[in-house]
N, C-alpha and C. Protein backbone atom coordinates (compact mmCIF):
# COMPACT_ATOMS: atom_id res chain seq x y z
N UNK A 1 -26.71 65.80 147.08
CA UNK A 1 -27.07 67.06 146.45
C UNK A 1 -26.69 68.18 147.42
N UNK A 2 -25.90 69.19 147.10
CA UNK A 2 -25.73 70.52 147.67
C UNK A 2 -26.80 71.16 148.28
N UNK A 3 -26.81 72.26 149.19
CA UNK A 3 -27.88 73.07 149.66
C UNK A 3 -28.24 73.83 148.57
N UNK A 4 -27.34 74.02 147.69
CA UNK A 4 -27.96 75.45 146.27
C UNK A 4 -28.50 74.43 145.35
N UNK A 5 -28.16 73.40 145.06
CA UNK A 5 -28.53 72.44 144.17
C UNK A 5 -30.07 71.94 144.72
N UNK A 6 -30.55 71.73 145.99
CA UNK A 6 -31.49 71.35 146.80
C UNK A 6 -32.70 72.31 146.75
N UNK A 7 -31.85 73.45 146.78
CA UNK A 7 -33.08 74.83 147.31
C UNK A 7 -33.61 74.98 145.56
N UNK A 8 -32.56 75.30 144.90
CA UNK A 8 -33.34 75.29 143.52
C UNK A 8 -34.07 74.28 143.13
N UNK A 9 -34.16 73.09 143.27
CA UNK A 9 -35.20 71.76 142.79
C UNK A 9 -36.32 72.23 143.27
N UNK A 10 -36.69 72.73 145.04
CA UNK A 10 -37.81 72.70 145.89
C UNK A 10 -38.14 74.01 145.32
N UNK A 11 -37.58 75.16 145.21
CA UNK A 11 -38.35 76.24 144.43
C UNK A 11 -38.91 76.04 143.38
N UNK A 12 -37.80 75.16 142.49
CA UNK A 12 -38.41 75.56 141.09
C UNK A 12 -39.75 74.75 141.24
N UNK A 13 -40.21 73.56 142.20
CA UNK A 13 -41.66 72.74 142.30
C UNK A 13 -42.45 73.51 143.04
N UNK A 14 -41.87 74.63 143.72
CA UNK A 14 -42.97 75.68 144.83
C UNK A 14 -43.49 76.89 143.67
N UNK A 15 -42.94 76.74 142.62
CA UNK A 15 -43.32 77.35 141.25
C UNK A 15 -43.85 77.17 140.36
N UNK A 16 -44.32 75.70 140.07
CA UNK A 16 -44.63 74.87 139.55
C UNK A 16 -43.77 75.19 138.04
N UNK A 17 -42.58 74.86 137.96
CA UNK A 17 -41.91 74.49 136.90
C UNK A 17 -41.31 73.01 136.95
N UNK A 18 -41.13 72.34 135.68
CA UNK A 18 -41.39 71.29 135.73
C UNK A 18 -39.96 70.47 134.32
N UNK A 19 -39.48 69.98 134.71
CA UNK A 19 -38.72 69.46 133.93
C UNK A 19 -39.24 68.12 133.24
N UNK A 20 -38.66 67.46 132.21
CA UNK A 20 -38.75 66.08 131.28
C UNK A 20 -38.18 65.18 132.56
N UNK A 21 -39.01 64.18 132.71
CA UNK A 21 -38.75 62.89 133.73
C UNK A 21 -37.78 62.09 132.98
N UNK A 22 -37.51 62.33 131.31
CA UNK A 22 -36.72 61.33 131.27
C UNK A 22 -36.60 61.58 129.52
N UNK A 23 -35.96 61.28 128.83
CA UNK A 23 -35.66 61.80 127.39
C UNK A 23 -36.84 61.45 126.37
N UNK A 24 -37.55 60.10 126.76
CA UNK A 24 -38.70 59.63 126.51
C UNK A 24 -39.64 60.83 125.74
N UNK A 25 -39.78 61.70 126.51
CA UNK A 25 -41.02 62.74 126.75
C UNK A 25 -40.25 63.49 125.01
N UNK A 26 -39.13 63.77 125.31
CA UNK A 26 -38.71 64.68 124.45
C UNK A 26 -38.55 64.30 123.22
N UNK A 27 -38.28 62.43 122.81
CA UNK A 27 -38.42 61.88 121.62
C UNK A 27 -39.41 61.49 121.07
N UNK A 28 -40.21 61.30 122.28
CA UNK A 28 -41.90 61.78 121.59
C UNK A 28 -42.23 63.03 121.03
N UNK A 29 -41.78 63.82 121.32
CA UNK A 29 -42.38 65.35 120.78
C UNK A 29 -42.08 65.34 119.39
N UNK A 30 -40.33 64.53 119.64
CA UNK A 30 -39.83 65.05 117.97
C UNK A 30 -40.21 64.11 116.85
N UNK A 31 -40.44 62.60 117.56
CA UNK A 31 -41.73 61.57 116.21
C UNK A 31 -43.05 62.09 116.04
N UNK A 32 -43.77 63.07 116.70
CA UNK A 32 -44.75 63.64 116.51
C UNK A 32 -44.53 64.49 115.51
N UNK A 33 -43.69 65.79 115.82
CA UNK A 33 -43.54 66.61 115.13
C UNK A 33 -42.95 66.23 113.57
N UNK A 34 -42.16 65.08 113.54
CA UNK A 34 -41.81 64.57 112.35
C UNK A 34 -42.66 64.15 111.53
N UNK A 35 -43.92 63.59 112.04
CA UNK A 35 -44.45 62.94 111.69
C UNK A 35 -45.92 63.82 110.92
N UNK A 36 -45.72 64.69 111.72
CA UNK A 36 -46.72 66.18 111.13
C UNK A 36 -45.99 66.53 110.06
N UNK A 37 -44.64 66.86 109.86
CA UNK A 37 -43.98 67.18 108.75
C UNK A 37 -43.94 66.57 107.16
N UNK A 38 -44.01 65.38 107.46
CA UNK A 38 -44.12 64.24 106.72
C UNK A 38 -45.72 63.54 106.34
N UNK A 39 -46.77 63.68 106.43
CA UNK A 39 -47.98 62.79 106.50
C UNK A 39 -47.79 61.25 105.97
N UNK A 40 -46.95 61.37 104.98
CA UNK A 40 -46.99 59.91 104.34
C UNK A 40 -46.25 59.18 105.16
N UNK A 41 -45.22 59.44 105.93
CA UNK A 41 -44.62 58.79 106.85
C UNK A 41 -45.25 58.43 107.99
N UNK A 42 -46.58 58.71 108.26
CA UNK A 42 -47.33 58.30 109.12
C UNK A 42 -48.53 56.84 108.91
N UNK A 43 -48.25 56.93 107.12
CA UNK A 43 -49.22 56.21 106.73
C UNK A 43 -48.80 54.78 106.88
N UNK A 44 -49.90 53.84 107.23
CA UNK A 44 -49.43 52.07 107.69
C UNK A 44 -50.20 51.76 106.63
N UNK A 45 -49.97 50.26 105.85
CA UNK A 45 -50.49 49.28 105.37
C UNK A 45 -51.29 48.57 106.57
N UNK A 46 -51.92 48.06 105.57
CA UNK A 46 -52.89 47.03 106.18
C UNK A 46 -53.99 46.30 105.48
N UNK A 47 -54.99 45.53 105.76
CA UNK A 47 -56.06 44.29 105.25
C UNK A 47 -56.78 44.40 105.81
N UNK A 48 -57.99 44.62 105.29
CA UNK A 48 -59.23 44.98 106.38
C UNK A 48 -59.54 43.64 106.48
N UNK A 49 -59.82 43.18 107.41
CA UNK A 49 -60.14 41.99 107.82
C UNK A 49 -61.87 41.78 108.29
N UNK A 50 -62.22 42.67 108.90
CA UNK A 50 -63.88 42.67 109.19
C UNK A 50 -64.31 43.87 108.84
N UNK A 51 -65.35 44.09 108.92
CA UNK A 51 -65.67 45.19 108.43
C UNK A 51 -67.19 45.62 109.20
N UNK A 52 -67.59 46.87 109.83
CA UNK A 52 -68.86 47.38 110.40
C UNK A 52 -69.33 48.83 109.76
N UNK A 53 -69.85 48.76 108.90
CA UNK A 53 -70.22 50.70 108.77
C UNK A 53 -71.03 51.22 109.63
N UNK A 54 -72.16 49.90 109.95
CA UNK A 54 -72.97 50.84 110.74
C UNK A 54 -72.52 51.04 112.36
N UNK A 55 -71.58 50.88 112.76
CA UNK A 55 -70.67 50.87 114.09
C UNK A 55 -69.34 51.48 113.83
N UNK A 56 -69.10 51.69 112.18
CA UNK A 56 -67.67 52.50 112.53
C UNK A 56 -66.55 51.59 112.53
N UNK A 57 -66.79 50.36 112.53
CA UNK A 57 -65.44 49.36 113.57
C UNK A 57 -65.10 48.43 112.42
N UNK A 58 -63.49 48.44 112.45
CA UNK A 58 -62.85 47.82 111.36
C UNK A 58 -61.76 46.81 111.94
N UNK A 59 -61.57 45.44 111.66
CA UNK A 59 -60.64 44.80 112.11
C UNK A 59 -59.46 45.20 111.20
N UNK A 60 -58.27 45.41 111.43
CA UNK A 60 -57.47 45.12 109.82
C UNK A 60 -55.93 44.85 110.60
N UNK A 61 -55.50 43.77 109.80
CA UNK A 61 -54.24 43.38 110.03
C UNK A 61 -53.19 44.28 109.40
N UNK A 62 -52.56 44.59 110.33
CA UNK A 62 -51.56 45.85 109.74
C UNK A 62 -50.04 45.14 109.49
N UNK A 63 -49.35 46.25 109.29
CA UNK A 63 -47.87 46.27 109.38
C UNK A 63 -47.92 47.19 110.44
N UNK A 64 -46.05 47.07 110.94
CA UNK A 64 -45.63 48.19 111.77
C UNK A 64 -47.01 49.48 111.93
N UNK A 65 -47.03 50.00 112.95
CA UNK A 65 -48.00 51.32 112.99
C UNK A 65 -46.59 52.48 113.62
N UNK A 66 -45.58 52.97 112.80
CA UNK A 66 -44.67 53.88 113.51
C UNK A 66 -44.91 54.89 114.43
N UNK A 67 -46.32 55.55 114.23
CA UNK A 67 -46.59 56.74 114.88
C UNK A 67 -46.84 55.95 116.63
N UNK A 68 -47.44 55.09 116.57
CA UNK A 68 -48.02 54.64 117.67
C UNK A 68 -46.58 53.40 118.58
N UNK A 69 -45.99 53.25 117.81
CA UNK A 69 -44.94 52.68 118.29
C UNK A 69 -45.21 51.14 118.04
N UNK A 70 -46.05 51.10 117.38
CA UNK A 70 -46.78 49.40 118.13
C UNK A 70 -46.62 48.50 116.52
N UNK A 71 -46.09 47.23 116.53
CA UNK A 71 -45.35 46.11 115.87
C UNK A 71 -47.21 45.63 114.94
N UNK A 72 -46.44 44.50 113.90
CA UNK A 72 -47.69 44.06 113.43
C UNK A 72 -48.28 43.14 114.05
N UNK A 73 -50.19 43.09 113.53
CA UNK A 73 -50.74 42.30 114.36
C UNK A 73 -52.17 42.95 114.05
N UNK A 74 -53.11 41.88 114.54
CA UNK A 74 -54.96 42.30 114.07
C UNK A 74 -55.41 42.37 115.22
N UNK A 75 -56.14 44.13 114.88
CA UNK A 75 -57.22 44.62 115.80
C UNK A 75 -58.08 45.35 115.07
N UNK A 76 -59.05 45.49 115.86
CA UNK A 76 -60.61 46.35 115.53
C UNK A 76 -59.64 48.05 115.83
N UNK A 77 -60.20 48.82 115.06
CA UNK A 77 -59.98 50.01 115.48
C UNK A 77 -61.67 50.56 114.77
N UNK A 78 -61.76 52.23 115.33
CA UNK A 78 -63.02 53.11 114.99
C UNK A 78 -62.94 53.93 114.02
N UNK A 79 -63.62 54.00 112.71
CA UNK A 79 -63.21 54.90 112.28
C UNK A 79 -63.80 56.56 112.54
N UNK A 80 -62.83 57.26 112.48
CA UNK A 80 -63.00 58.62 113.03
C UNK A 80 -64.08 59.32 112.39
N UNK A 81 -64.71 58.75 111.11
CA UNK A 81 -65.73 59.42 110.36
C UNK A 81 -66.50 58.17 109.76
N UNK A 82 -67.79 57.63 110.06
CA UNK A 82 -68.07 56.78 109.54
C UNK A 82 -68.27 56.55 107.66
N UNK A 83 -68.14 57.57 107.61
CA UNK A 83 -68.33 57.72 105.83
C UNK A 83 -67.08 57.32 105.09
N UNK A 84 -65.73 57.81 105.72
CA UNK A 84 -64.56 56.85 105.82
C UNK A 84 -64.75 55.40 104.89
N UNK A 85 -65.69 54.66 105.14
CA UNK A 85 -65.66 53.28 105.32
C UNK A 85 -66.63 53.31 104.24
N UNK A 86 -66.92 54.08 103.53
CA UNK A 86 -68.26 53.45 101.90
C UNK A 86 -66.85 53.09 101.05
N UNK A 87 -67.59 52.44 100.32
CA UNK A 87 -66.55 51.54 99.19
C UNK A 87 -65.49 50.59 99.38
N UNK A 88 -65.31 50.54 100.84
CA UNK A 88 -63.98 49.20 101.30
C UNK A 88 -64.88 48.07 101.66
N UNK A 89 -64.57 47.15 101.50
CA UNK A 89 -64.75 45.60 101.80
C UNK A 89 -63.48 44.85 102.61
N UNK A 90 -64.05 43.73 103.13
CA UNK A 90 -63.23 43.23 103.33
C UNK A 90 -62.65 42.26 102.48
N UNK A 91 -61.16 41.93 102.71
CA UNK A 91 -60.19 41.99 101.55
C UNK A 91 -59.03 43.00 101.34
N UNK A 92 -59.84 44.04 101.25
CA UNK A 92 -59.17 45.38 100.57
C UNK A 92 -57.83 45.87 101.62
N UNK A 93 -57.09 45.58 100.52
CA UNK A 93 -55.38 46.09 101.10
C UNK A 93 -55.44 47.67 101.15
N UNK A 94 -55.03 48.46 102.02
CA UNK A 94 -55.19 49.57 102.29
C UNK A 94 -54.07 50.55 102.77
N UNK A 95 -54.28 51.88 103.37
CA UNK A 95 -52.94 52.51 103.49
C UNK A 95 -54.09 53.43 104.50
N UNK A 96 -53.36 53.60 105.83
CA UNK A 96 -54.47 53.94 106.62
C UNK A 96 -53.37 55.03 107.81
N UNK A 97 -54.05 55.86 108.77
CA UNK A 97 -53.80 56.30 109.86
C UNK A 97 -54.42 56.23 110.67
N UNK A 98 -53.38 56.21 111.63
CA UNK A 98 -54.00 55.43 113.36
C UNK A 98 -53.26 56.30 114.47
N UNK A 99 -54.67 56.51 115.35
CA UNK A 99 -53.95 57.75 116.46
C UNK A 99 -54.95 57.06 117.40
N UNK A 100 -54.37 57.29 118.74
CA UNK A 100 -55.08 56.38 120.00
C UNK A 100 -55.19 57.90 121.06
N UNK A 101 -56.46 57.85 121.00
CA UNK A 101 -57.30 58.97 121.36
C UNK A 101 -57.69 58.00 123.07
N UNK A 102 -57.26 58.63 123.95
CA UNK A 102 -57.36 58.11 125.38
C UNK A 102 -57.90 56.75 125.30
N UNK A 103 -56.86 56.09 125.13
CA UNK A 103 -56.56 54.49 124.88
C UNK A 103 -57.76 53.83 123.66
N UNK A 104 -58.65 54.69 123.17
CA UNK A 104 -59.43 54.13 121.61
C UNK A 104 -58.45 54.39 120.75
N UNK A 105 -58.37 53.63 120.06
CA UNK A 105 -57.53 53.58 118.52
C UNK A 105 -58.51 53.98 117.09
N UNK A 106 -58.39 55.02 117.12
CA UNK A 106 -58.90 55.13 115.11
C UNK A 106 -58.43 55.65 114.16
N UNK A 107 -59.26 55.29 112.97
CA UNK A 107 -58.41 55.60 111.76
C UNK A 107 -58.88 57.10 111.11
N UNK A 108 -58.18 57.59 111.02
CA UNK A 108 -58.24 59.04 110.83
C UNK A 108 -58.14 59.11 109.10
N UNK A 109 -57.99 58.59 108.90
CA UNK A 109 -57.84 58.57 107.21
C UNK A 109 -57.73 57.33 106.49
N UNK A 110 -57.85 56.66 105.62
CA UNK A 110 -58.09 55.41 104.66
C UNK A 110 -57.71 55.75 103.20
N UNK A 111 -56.94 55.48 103.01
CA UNK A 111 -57.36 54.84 101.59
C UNK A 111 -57.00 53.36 101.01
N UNK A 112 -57.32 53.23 99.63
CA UNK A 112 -57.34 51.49 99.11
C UNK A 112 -55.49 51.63 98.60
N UNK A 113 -54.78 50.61 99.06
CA UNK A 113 -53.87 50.89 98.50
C UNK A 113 -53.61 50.59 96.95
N UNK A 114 -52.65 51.07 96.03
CA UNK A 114 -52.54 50.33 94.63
C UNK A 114 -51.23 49.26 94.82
């Protein structure tokens, strides 16, 4: 690296300006933002598999979860509103959203799918 190339990196951090570590950061912004644009494109299938109202806590075997990046497979998640959860059983095929709130996972919305 050059001395002008050098001195600008150490200023611009004695400034606290701050660049993307890596493109990562920036294709996250834009599946977020897409994904705000779109709501239904956020929405996953899934099977409730267990079921808790009075705890909030739902097992359900999903499909793909796109927003979250993460493949199919069964876990408990919380739901974000316990009232969410009157009228589902387990059984019930569903169409749900999932956002992982400092590493908790919940469902921000439900419904039964047709």
């Amino acid at each position: 690296m050059n001395r002008s190339k050098k001195f600008l990196a150490v200023s611009a951090l004695a400034l606290g300006v701050s660049w993307p570590m890596s493109g990562f950061a920036q294709a996250n912004t834009d599946s977020t933002s897409a994904a705000a644009a779109n709501p239904a494109a956020s929405l996953s299938e899934g099977e409730i598999r267990r079921l808790d109202p009075e705890t909030g806590k739902l097992t359900i075997r999903h499909g793909e979860i796109r927003n979250l990046d993460m493949p199919p497979m069964t876990m408990v998640f919380t739901a974000s509103d316990k009232s969410q959860l009157a009228g589902l059983k387990v059984g019930d095929r569903i169409r749900f959203v999932a956002s992982n709130e400092g590493g908790k996972y919940l469902v921000t919305e439900i419904q039964l799918a047709h």
